[in-house]
N, C-alpha and C. Protein backbone atom coordinates (compact mmCIF):
# COMPACT_ATOMS: atom_id res chain seq x y z
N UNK A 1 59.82 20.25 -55.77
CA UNK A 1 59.49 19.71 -57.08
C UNK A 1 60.76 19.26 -57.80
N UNK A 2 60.37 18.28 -58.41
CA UNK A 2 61.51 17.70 -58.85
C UNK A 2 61.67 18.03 -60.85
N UNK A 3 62.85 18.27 -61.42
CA UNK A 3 63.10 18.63 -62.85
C UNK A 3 62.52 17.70 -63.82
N UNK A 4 62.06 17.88 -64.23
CA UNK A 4 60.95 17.01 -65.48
C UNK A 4 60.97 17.79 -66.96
N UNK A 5 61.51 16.80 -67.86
CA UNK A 5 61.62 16.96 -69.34
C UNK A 5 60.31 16.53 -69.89
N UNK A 6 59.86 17.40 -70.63
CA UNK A 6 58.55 17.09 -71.90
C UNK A 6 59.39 16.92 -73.32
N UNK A 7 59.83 16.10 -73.90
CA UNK A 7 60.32 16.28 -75.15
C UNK A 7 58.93 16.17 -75.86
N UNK A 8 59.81 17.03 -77.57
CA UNK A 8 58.71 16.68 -78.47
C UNK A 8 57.94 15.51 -78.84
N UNK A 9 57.72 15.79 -79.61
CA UNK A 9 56.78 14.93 -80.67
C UNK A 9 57.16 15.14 -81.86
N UNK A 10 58.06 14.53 -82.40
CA UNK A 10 58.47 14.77 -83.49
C UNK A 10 58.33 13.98 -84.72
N UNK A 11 57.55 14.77 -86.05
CA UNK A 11 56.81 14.29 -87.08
C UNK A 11 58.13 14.05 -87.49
N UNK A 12 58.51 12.86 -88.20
CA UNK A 12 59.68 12.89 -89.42
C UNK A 12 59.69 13.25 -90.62
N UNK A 13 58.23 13.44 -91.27
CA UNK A 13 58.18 14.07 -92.11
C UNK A 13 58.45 15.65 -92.43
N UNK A 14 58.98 16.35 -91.34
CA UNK A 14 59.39 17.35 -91.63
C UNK A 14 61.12 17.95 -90.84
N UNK A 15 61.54 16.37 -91.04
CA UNK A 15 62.88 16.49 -90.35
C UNK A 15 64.31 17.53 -91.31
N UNK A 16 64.08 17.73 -92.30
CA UNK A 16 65.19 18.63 -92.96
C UNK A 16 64.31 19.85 -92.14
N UNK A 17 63.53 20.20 -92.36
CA UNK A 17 62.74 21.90 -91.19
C UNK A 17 63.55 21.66 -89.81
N UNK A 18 63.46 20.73 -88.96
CA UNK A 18 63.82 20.44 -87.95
C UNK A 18 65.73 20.69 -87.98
N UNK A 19 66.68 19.80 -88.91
CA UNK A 19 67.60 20.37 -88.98
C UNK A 19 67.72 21.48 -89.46
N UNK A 20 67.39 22.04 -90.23
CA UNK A 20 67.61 23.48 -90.63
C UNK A 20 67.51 24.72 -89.71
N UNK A 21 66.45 24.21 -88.50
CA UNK A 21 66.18 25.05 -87.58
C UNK A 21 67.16 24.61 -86.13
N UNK A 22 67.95 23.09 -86.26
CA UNK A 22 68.82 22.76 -85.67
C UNK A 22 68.01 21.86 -84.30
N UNK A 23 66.74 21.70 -84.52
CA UNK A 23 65.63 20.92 -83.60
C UNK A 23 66.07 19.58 -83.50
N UNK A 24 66.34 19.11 -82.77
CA UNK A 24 66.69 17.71 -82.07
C UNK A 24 66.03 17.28 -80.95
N UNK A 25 66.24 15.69 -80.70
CA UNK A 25 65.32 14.85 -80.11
C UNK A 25 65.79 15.44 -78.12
N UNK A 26 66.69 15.96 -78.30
CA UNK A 26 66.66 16.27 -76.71
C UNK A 26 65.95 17.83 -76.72
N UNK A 27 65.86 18.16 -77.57
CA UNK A 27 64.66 19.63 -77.28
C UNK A 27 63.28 19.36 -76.54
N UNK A 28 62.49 20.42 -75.92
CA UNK A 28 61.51 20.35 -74.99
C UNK A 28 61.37 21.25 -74.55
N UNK A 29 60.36 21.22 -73.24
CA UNK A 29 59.87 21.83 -72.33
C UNK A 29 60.79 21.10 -70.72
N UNK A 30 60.96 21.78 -70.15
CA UNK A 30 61.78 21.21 -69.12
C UNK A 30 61.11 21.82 -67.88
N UNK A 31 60.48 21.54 -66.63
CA UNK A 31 59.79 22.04 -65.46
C UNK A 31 61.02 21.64 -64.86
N UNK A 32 61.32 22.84 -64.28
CA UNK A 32 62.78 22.87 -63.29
C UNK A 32 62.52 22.87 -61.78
N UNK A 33 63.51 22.38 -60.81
CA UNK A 33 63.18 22.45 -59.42
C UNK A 33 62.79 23.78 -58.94
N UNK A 34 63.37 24.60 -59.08
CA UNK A 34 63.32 25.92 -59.27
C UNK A 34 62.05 26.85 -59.27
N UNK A 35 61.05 25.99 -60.00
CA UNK A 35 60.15 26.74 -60.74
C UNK A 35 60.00 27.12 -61.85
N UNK A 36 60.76 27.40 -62.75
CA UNK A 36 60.93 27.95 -63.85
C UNK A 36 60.38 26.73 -65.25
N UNK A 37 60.10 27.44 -66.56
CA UNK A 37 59.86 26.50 -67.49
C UNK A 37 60.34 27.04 -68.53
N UNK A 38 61.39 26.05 -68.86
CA UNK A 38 61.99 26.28 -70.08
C UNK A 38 61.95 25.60 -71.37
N UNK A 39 61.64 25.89 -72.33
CA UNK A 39 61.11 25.35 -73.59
C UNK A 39 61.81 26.02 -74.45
N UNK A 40 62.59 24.91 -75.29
CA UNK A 40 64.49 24.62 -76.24
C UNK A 40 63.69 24.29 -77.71
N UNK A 41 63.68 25.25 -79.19
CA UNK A 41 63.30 24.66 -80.28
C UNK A 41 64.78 24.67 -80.61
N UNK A 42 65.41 24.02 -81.25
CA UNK A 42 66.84 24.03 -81.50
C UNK A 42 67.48 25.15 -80.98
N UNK A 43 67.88 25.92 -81.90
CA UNK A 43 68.61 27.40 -81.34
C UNK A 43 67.71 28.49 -80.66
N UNK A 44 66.47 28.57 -80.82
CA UNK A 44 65.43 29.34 -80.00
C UNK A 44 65.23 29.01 -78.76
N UNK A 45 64.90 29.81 -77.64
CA UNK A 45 64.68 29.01 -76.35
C UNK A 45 63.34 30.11 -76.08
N UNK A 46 62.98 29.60 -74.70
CA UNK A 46 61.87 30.14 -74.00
C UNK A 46 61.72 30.23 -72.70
N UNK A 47 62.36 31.51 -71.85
CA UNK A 47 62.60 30.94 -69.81
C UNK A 47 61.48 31.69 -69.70
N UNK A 48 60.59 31.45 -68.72
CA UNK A 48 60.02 32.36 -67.69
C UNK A 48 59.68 31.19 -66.31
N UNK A 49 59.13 32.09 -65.36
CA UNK A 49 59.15 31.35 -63.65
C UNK A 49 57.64 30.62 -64.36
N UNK A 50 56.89 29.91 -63.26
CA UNK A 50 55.78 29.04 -63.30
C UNK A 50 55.11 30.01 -63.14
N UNK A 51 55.20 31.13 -61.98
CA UNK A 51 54.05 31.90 -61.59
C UNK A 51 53.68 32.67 -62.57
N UNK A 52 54.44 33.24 -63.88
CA UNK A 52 54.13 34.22 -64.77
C UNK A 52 52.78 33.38 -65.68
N UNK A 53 52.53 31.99 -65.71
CA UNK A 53 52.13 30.99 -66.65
C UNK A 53 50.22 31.83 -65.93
N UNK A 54 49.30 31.88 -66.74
CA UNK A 54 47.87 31.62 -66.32
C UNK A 54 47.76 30.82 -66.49
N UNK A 55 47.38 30.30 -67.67
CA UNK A 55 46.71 29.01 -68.27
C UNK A 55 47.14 28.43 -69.16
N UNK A 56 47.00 27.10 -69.29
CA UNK A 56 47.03 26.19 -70.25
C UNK A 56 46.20 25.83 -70.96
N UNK A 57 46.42 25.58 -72.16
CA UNK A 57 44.80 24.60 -72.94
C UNK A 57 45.38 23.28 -73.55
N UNK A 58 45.16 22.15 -73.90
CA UNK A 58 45.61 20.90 -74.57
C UNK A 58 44.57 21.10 -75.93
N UNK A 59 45.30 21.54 -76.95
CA UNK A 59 44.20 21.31 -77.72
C UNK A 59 45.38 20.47 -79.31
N UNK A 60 44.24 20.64 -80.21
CA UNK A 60 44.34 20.21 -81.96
C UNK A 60 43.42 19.28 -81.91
N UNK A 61 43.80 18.17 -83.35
CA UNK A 61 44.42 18.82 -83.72
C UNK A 61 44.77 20.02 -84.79
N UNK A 62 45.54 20.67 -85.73
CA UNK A 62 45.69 22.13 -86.49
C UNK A 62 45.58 22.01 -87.54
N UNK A 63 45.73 22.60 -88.64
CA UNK A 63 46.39 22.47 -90.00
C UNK A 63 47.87 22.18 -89.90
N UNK A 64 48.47 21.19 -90.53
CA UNK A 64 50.07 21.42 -90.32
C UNK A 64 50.64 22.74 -90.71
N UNK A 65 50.13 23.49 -91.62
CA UNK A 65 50.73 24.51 -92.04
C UNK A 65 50.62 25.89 -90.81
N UNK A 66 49.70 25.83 -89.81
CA UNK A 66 49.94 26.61 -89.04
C UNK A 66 50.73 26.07 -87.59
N UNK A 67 51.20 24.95 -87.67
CA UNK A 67 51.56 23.95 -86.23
C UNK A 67 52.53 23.73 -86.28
N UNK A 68 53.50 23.52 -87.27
CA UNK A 68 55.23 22.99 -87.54
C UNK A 68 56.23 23.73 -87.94
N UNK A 69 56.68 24.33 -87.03
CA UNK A 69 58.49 24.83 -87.40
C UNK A 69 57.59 25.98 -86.14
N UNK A 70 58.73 27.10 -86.60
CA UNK A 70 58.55 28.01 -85.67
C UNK A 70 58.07 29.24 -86.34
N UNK A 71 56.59 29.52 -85.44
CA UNK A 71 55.55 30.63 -86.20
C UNK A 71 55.47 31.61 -85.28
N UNK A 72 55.04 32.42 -85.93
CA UNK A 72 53.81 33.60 -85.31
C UNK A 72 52.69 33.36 -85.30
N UNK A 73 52.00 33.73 -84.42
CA UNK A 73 50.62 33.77 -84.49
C UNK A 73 50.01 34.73 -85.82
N UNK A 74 49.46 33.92 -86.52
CA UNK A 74 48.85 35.41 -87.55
C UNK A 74 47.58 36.11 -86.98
N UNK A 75 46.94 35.76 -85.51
CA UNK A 75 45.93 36.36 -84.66
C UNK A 75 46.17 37.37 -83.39
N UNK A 76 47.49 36.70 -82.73
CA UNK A 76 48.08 37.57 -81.35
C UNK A 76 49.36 37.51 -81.45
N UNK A 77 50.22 37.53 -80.79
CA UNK A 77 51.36 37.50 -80.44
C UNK A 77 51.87 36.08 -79.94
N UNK A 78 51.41 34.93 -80.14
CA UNK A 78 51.96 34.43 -79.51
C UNK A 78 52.84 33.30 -80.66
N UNK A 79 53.62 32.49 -80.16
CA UNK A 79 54.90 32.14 -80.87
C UNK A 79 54.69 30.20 -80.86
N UNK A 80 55.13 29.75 -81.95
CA UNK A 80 54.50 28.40 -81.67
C UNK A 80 56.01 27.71 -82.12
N UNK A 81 56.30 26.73 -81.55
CA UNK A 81 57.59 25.72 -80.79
C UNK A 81 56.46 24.29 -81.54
N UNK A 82 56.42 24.15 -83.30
CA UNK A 82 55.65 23.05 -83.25
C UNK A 82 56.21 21.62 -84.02
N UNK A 83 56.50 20.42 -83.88
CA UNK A 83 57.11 19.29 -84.37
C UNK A 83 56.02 18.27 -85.09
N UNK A 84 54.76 18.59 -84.86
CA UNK A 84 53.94 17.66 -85.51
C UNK A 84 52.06 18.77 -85.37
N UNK A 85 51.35 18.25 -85.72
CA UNK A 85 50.05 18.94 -85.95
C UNK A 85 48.96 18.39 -85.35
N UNK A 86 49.59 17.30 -84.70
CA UNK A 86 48.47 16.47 -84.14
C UNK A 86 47.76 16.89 -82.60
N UNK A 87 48.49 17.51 -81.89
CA UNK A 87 47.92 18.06 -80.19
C UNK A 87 49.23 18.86 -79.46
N UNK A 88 48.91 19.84 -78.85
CA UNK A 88 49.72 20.69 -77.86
C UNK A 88 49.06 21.36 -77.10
N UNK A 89 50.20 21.83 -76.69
CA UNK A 89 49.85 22.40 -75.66
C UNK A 89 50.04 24.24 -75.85
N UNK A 90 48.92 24.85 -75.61
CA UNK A 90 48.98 26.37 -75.54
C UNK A 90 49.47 26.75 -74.10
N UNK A 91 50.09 27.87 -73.81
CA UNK A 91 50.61 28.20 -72.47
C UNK A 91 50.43 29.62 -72.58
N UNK A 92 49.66 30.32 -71.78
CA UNK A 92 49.78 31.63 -71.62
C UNK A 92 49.74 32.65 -70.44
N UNK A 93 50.97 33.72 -71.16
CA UNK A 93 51.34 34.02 -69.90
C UNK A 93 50.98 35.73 -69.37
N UNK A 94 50.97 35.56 -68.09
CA UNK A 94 50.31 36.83 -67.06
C UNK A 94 51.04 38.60 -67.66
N UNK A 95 52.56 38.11 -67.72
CA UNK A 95 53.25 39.32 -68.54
C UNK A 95 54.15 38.03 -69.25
N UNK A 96 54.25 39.19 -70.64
CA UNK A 96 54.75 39.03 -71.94
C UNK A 96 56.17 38.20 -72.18
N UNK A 97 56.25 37.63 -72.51
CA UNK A 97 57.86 37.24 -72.55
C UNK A 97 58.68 37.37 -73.31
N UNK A 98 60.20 37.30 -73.63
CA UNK A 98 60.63 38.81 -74.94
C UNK A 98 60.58 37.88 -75.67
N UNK A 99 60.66 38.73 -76.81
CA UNK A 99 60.09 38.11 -77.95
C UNK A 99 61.10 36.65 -78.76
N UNK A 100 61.09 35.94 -79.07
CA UNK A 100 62.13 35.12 -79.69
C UNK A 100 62.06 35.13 -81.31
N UNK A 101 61.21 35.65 -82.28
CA UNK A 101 61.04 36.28 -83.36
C UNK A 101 59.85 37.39 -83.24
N UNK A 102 59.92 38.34 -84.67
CA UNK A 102 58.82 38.76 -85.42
C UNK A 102 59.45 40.12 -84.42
N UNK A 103 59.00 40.87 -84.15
CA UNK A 103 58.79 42.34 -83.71
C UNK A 103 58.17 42.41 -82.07
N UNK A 104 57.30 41.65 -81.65
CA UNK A 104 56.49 41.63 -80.53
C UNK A 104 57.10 40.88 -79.48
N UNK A 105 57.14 41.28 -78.00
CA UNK A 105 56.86 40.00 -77.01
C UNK A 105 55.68 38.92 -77.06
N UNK A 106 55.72 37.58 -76.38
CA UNK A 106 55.06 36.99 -76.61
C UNK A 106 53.86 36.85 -75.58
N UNK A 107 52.49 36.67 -75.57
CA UNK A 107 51.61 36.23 -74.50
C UNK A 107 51.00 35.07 -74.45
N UNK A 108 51.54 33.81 -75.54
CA UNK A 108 51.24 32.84 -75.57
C UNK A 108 52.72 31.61 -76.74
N UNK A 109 52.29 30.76 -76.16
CA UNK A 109 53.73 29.89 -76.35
C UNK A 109 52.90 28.72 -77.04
N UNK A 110 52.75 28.06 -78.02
CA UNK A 110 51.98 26.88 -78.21
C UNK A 110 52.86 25.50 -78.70
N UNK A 111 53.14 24.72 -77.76
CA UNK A 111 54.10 23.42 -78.18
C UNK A 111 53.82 22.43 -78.24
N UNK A 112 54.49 21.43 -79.10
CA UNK A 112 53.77 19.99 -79.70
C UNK A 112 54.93 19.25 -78.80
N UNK A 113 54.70 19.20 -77.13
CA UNK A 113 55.08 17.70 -76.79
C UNK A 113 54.76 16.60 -76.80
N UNK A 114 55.17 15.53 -76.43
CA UNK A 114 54.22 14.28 -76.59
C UNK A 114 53.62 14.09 -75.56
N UNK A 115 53.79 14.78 -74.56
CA UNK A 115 52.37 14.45 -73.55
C UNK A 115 52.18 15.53 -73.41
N UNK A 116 51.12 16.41 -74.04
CA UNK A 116 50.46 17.78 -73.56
C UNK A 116 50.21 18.35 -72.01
N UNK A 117 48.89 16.51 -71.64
CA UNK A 117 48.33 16.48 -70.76
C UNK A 117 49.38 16.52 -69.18
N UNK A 118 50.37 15.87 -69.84
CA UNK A 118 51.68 15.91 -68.27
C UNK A 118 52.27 17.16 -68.78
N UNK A 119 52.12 17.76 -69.42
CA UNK A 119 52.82 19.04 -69.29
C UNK A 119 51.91 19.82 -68.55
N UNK A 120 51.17 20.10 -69.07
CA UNK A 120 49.94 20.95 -68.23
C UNK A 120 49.75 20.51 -66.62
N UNK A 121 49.45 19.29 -66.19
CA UNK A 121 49.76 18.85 -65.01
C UNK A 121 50.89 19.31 -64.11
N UNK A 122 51.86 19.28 -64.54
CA UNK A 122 53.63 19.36 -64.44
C UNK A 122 53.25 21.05 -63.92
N UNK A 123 52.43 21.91 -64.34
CA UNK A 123 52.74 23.65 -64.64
C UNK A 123 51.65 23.70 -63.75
N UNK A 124 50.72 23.13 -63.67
CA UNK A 124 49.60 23.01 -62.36
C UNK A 124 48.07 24.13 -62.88
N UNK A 125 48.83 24.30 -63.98
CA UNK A 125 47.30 25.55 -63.98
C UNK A 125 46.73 25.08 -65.92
C-alpha cells in the first residue's frame, strides 16, 4: 500500500481557531505504507496501526458548535479533529488510544476531511 494524505476541509470562517490551535493546510489524516493512520490537528496528533480501526461511519452534517476545533465528546470518549461542520468521518477503534485531551483515552476519533468517503475506503473497514 502506498502513503496517502486526506487533508482537511477547512472552513475559513473559523481560521483565527485554526491558528490559535496552530491547524494548517498540510494537517490530515495520512494512511501510511506501513499500515498505520495518522491524523495531525496542528500541535495534537493521533498514531494507531489500521488493524486497531473497527469501523468507520461518513456522516453530518453537525451543529458547528459541536464539529470545529478540537472537542470531546460530551456522550463517550471520543475526540473530534474538526475544520468545518459539513461531513466526516467517525473512526472507531478496537482498543483505546491515549488520550490527546480531557482525562480519558479515546474510542472514537471524528474528522472533517475533504473526502470522508476516500478516507474510509483508504482504512478498508
Amino acid at each position: 500500500m502506498k502513503t496517502k494524505h486526506f487533508p482537511y476541509r477547512l472552513d475559513k470562517r473559523w481560521s483565527v481557531l485554526f491558528f490559535a490551535l496552530g491547524v494548517t493546510e498540510k494537517d490530515g489524516v495520512t494512511i501510511t505504507s506501513k499500515g498505520e493512520l495518522i491524523a495531525s490537528f496542528g500541535r495534537f496528533r493521533v498514531k494507531t496501526t489500521l488493524s486497531n480501526i473497527d469501523h468507520t461511519v461518513v456522516d453530518g452534517p453537525h451543529r458547528w458548535y459541536t464539529a470545529v476545533g478540537l472537542r470531546l465528546s460530551m456522550t463517550d470518549d471520543g475526540v473530534t479533529f474538526g475544520t468545518n461542520h459539513y461531513k466526516g468521518l467517525s473512526i472507531a477503534f478496537v482498543k483505546r488510544i491515549p488520550r490527546v485531551i480531557g482525562f480519558r483515552k479515546h474510542s472514537l476519533l471524528w474528522v472533517s476531511v475533504a473526502d470522508p468517503e476516500g478516507l474510509a475506503a483508504a482504512i478498508g473497514k
